[in-house]
N, C-alpha and C. Protein backbone atom coordinates (compact mmCIF):
# COMPACT_ATOMS: atom_id res chain seq x y z
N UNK A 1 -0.61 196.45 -6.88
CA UNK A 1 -0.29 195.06 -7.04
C UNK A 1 -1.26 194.38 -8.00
N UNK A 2 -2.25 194.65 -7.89
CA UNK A 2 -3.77 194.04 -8.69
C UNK A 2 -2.99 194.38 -10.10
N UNK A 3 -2.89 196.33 -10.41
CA UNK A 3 -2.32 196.57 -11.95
C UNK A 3 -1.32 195.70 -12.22
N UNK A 4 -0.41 195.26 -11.50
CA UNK A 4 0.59 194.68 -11.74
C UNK A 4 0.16 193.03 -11.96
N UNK A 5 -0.14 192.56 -11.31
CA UNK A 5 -0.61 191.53 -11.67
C UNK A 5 -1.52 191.29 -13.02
N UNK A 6 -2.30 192.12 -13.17
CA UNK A 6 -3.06 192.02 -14.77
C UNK A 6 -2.15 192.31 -15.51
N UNK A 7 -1.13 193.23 -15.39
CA UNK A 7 -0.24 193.65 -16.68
C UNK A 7 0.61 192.10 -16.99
N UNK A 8 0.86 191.58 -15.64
CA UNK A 8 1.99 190.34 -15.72
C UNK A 8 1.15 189.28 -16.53
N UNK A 9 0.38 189.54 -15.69
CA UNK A 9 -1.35 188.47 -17.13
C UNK A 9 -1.04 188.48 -18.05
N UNK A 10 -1.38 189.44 -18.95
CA UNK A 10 -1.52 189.78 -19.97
C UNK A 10 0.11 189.66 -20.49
N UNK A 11 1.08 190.15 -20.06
CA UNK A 11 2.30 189.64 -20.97
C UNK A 11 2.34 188.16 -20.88
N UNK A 12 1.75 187.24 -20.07
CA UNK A 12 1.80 185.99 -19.99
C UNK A 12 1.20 185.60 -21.31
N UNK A 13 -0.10 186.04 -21.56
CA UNK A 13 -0.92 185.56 -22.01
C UNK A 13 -0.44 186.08 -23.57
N UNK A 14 0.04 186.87 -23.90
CA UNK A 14 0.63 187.15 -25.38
C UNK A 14 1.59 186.61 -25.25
N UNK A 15 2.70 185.94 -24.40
CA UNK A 15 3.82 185.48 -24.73
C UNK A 15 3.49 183.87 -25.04
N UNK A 16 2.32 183.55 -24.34
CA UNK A 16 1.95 182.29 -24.74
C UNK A 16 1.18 181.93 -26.31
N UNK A 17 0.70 182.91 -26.55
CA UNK A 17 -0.27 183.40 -27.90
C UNK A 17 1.19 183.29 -28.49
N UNK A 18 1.35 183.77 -28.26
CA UNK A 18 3.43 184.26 -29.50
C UNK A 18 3.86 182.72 -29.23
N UNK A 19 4.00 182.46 -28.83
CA UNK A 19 4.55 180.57 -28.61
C UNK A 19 3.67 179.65 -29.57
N UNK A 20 2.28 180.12 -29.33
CA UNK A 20 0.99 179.15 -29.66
C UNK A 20 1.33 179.31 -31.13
N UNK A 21 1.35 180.36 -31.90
CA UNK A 21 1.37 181.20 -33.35
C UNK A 21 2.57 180.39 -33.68
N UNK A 22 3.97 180.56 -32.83
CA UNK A 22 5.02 179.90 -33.88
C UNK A 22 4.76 178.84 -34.07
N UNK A 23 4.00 177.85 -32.90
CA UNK A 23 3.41 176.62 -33.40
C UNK A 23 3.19 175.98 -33.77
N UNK A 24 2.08 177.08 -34.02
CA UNK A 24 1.30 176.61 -35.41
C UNK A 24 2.25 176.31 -36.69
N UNK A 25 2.35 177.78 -36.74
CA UNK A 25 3.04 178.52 -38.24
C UNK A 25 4.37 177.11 -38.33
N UNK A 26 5.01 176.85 -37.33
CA UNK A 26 6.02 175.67 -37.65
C UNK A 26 5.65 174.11 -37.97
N UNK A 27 4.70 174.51 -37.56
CA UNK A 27 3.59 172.92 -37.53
C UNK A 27 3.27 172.75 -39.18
N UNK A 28 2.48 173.89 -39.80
CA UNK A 28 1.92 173.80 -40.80
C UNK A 28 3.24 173.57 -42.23
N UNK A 29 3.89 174.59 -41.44
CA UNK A 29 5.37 173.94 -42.52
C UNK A 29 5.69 172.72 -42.24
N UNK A 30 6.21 172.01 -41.06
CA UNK A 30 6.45 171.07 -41.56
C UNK A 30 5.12 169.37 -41.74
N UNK A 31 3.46 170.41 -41.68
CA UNK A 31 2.94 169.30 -42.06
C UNK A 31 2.85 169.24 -43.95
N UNK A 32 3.16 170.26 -44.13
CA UNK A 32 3.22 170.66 -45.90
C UNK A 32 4.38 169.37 -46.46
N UNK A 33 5.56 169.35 -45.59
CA UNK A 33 6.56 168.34 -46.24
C UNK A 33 6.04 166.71 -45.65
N UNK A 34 4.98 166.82 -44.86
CA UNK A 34 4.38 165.44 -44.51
C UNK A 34 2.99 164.91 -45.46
N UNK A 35 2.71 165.96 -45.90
CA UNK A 35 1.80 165.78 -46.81
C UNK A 35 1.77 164.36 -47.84
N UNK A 36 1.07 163.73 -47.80
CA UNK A 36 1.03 162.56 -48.61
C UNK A 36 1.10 162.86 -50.08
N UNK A 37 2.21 162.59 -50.88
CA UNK A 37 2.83 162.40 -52.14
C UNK A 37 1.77 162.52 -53.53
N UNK A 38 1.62 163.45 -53.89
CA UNK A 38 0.57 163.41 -55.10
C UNK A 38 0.95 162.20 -56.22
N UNK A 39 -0.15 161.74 -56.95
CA UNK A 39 0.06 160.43 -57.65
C UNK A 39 1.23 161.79 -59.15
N UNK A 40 2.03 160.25 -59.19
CA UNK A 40 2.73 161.23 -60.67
C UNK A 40 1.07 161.60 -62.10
N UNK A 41 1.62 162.21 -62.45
CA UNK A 41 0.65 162.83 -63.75
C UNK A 41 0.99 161.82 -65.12
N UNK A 42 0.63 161.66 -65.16
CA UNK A 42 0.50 160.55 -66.34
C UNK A 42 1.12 160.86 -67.61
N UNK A 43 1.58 160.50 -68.28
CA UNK A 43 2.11 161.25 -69.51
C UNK A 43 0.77 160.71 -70.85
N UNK A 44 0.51 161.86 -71.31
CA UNK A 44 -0.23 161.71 -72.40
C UNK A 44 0.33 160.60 -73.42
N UNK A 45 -0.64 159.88 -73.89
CA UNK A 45 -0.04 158.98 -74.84
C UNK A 45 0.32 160.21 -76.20
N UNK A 46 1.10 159.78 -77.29
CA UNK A 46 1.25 160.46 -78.12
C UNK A 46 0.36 160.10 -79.51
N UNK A 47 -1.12 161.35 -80.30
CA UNK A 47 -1.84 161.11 -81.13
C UNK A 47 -1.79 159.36 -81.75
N UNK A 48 -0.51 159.45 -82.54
CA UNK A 48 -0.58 158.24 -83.21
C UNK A 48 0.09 157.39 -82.49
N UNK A 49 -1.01 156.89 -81.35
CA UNK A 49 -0.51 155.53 -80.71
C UNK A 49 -1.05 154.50 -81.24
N UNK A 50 -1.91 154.35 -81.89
CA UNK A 50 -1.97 152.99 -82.36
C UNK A 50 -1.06 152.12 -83.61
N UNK A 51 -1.09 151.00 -83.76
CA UNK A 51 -0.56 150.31 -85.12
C UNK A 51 -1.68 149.49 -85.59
N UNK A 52 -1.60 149.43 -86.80
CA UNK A 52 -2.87 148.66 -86.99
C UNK A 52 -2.92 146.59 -87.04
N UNK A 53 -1.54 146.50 -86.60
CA UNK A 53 -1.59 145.29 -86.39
C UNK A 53 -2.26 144.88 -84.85
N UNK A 54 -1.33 145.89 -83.92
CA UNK A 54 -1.20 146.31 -83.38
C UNK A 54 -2.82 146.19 -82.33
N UNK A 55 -3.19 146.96 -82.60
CA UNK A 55 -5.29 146.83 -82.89
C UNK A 55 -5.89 145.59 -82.74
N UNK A 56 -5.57 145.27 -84.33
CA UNK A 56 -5.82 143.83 -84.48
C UNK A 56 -5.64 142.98 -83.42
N UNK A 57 -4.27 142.52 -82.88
CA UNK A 57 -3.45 141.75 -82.35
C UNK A 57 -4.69 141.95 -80.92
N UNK A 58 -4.77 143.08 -80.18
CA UNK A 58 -5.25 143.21 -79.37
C UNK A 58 -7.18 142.74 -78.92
N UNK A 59 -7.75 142.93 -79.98
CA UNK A 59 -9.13 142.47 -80.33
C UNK A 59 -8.94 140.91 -80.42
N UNK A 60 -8.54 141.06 -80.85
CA UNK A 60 -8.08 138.70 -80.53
C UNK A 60 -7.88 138.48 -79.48
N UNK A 61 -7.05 139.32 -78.47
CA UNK A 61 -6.56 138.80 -77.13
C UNK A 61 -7.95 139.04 -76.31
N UNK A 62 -9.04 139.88 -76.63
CA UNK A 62 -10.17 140.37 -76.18
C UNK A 62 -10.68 139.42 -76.34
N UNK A 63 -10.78 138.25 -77.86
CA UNK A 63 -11.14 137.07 -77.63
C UNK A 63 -12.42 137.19 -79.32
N UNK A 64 -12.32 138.30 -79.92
CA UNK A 64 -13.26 137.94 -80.95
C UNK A 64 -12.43 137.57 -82.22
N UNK A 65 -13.20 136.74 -82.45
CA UNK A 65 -13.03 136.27 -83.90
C UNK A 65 -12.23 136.62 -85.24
N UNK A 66 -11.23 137.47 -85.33
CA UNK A 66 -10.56 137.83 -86.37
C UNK A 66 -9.63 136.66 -87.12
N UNK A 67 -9.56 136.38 -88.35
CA UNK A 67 -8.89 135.48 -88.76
C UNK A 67 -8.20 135.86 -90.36
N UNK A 68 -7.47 135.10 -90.68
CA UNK A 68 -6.41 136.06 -91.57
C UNK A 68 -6.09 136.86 -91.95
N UNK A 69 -5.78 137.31 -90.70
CA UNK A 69 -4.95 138.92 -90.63
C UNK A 69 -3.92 139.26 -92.26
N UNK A 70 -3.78 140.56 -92.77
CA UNK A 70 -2.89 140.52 -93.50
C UNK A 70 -2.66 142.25 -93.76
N UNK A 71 -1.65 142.31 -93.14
CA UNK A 71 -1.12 143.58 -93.96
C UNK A 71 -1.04 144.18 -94.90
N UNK A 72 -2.06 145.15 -95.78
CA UNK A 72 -1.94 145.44 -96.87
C UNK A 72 -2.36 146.77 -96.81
N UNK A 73 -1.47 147.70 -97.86
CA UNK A 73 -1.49 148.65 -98.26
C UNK A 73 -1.88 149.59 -99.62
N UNK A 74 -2.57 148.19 -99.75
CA UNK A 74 -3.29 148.48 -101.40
C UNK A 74 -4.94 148.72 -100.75
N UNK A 75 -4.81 150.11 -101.57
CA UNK A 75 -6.50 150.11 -101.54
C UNK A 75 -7.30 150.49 -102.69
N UNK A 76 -8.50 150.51 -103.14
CA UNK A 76 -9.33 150.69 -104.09
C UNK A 76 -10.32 152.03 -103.66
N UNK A 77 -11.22 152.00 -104.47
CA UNK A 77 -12.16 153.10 -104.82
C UNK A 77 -11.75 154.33 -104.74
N UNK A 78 -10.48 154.29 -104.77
CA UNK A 78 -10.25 156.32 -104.90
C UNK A 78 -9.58 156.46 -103.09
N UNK A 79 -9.40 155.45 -102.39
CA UNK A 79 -9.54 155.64 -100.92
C UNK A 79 -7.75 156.75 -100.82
N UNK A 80 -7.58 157.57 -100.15
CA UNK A 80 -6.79 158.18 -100.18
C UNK A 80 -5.55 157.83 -99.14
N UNK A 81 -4.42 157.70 -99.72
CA UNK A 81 -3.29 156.91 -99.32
C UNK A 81 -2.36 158.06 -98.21
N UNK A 82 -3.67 158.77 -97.12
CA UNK A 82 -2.85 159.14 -96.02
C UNK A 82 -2.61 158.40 -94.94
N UNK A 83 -2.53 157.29 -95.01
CA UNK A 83 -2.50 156.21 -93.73
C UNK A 83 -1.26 155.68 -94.08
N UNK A 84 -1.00 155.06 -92.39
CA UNK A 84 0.63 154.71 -92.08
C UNK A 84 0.43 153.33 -92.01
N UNK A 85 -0.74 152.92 -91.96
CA UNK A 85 -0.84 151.15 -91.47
C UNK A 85 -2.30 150.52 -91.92
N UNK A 86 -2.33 149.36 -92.18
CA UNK A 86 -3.64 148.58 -92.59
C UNK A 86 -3.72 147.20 -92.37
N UNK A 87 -4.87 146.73 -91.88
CA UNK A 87 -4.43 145.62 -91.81
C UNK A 87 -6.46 144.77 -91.94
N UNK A 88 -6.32 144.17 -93.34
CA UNK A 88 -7.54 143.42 -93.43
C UNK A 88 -7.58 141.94 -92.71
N UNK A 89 -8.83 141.67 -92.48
CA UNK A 89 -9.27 140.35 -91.40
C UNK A 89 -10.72 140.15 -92.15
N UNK A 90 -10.77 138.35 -91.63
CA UNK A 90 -12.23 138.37 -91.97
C UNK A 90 -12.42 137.77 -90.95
N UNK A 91 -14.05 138.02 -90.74
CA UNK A 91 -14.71 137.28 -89.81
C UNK A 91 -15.02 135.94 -90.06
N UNK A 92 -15.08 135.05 -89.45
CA UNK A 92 -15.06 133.53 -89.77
C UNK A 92 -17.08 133.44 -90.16
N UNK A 93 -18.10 133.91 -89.67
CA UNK A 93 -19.49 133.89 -89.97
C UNK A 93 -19.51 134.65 -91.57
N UNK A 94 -18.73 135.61 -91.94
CA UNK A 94 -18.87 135.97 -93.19
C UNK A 94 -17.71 135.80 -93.86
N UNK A 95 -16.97 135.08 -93.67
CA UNK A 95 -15.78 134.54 -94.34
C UNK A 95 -16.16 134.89 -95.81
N UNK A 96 -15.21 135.04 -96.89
CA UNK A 96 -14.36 135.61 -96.64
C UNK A 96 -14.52 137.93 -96.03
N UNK A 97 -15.76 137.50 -95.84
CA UNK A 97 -15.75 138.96 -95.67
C UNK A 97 -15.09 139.38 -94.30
N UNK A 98 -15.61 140.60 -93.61
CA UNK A 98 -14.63 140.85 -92.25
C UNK A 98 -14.37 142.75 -92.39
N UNK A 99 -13.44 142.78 -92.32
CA UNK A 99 -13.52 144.23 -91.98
C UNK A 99 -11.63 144.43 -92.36
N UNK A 100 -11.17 145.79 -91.39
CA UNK A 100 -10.12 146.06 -91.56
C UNK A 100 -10.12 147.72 -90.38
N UNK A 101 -8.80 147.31 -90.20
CA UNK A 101 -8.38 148.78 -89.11
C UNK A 101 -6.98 149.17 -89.81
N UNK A 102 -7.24 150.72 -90.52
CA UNK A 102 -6.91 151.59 -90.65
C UNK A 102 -5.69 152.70 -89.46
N UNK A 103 -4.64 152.92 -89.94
CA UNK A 103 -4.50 153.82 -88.67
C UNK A 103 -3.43 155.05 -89.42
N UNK A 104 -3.62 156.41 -88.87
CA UNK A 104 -3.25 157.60 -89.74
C UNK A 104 -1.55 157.77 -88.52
N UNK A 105 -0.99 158.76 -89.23
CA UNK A 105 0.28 159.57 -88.13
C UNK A 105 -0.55 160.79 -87.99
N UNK A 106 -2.05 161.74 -88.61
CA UNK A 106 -1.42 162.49 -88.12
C UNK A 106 -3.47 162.78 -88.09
N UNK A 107 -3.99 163.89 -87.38
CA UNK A 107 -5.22 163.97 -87.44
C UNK A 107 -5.82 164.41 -89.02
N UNK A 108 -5.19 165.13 -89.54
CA UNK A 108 -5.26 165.50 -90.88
C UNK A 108 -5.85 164.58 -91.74
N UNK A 109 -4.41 163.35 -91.70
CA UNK A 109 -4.30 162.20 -92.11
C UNK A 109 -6.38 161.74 -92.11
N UNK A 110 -6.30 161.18 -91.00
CA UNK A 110 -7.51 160.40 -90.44
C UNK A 110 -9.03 161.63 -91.32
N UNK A 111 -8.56 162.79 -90.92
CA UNK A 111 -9.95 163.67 -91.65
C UNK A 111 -10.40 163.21 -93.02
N UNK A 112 -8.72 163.35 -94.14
CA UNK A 112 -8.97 162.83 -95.53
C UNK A 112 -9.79 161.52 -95.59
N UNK A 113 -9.74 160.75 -94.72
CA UNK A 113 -9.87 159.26 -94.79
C UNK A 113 -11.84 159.85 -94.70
N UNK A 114 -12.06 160.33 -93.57
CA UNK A 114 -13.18 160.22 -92.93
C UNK A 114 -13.98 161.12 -93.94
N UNK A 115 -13.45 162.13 -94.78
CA UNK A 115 -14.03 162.67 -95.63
C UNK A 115 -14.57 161.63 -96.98
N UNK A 116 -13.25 161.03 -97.00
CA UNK A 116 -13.56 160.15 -98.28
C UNK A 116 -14.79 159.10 -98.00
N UNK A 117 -14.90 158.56 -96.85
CA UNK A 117 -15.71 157.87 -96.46
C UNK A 117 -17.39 158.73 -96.17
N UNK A 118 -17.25 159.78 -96.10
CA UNK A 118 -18.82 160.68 -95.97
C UNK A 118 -18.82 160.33 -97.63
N UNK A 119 -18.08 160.99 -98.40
CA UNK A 119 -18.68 160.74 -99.72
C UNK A 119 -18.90 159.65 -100.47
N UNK A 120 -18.42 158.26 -99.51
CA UNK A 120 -18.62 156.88 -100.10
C UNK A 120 -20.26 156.99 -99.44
N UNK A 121 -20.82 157.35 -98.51
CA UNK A 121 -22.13 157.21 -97.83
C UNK A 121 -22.93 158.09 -98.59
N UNK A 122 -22.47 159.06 -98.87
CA UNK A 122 -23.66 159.54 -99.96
C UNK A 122 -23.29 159.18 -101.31
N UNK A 123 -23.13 157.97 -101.90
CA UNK A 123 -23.41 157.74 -102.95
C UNK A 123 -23.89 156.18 -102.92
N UNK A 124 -25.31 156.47 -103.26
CA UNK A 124 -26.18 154.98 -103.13
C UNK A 124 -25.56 153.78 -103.66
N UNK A 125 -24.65 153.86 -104.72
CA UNK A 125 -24.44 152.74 -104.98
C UNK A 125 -22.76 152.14 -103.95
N UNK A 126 -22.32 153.08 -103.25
CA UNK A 126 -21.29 152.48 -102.24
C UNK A 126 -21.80 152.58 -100.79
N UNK A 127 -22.99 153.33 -100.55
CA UNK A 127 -23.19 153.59 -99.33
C UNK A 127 -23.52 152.55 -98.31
N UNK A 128 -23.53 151.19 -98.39
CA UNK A 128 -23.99 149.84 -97.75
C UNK A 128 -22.73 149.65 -97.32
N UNK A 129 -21.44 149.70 -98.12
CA UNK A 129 -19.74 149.33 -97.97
C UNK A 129 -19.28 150.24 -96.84
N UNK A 130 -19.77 151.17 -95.92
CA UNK A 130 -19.55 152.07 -95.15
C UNK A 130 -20.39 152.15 -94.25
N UNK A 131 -21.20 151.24 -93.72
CA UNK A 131 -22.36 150.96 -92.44
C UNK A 131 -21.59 151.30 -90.98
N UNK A 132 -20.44 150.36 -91.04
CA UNK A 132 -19.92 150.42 -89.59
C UNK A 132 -18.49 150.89 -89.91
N UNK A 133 -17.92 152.15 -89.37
CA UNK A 133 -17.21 152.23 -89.51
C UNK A 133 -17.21 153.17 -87.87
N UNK A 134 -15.75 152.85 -87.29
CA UNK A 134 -15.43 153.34 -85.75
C UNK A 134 -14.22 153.93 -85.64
N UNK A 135 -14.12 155.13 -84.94
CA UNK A 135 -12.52 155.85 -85.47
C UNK A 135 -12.20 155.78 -83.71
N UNK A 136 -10.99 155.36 -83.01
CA UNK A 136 -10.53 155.42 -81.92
C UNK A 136 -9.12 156.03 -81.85
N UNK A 137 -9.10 157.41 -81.91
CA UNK A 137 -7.65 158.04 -81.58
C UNK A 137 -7.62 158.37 -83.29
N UNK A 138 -5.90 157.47 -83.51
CA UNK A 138 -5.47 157.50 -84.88
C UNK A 138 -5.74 156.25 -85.63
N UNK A 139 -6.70 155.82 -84.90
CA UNK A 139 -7.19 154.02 -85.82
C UNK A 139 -8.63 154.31 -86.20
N UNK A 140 -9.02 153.70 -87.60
CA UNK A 140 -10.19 153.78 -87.81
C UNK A 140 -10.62 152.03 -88.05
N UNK A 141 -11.81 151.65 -88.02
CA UNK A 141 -12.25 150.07 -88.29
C UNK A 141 -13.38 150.56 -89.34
N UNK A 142 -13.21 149.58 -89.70
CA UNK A 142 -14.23 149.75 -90.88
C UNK A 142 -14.74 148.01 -91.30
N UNK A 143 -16.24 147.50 -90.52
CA UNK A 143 -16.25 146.25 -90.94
C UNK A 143 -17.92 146.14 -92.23
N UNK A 144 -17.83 145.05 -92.34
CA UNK A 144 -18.51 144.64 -93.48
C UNK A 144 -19.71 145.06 -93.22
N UNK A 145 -20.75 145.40 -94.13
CA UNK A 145 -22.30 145.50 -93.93
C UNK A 145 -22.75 144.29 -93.50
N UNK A 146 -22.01 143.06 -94.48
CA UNK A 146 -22.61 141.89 -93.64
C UNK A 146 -22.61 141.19 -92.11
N UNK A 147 -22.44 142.14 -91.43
CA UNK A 147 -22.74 141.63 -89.94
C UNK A 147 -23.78 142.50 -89.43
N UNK A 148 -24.34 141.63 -88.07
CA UNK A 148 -25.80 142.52 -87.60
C UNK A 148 -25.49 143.11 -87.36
N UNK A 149 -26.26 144.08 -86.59
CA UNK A 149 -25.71 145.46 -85.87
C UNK A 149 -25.42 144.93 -84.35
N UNK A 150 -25.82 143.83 -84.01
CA UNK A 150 -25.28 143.24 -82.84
C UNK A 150 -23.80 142.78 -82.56
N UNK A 151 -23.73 142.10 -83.85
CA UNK A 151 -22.22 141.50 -83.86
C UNK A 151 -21.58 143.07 -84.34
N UNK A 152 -21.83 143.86 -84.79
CA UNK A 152 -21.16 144.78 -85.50
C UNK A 152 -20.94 145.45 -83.84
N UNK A 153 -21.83 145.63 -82.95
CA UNK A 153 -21.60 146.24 -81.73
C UNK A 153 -20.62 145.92 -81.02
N UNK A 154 -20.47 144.61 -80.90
CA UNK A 154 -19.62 144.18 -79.68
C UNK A 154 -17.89 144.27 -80.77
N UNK A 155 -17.78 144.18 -81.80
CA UNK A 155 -16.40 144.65 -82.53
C UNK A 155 -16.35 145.97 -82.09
N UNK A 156 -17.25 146.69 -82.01
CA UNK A 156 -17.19 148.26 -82.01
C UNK A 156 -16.34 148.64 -80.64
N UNK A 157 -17.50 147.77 -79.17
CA UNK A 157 -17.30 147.68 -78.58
C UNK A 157 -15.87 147.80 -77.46
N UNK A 158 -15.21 146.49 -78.18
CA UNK A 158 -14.03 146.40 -78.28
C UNK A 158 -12.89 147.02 -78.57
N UNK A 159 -12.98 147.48 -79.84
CA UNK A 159 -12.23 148.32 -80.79
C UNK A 159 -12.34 149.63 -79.42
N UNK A 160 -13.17 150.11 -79.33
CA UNK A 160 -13.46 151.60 -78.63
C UNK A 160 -12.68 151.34 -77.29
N UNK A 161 -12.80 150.26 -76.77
CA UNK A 161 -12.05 149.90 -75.70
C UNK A 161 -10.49 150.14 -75.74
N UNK A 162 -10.28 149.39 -76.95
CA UNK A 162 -8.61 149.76 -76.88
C UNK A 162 -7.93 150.50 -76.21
N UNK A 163 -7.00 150.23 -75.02
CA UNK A 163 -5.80 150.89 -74.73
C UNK A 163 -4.56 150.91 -75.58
């Protein structure tokens, strides 16, 4: 009776283990479909997200100083015409001077630019015209020597900020 009784044990005790196991094992499936919802994945913006009005438009709403904006696609010194957008501004303290944001379609694009601009810096007599210049994505800024490096910071600042 004793053997018998331990044997009856023991099938008790695995039939409850075998109960406990599906349990689980049913538990964990359906805590997998209770699982709290992963955030969606973001979609990459695409390279050439910026416009260079675009830029502009946005640095004003930031609240600095840009003033007659103008779209132009004429450029000087040899500057190489792989860019999709331009747009010159001046700053009202160096009126008419100011700056301008640049913006390429493609990374290529933006290299020619950034090349042309290393070789405007090594040549002493243009290298002052190329002090501040800030590349964000497919936009480049490029403002005047005549601002401090303070005021030149907080444009930078900004600019780098861009969403």
């Amino acid at each position: 009776m004793i053997k018998q009784y331990r044997a009856g044990k023991w099938r008790a005790m695995i039939g409850w283990a075998g109960l406990l196991i599906m349990l689980l094992v049913s538990g964990c499936e359906a805590l997998q479909g209770a699982v709290a919802p992963q955030e969606p994945t973001a979609t990459p913006r695409p390279w050439a997200y910026f416009r260079a009005e675009g830029a502009a438009e946005q640095m004003i709403a930031a609240g600095l100083p840009l003033q007659n904006l103008l779209t132009d696609l004429a450029v000087g010194r040899g500057a190489p015409l792989t860019f999709n957008g331009r747009v010159v501004f001046e700053v009202p303290r160096i009126a008419p001077g100011g700056g301008q944001i640049v913006t390429f379609s493609t990374p290529e694009d933006l290299q020619a630019w950034e090349d042309w601009i290393a070789d405007l810096r090594n040549d002493p007599e243009q290298r002052r015209s190329v002090v501040y210049v800030y590349v964000n994505q497919n936009a480049l800024m490029q403002l005047s020597a005549d601002l401090t490096n303070q005021e030149a910071a907080v444009y930078r600042d900004v600019f780098l900020g861009l969403q």
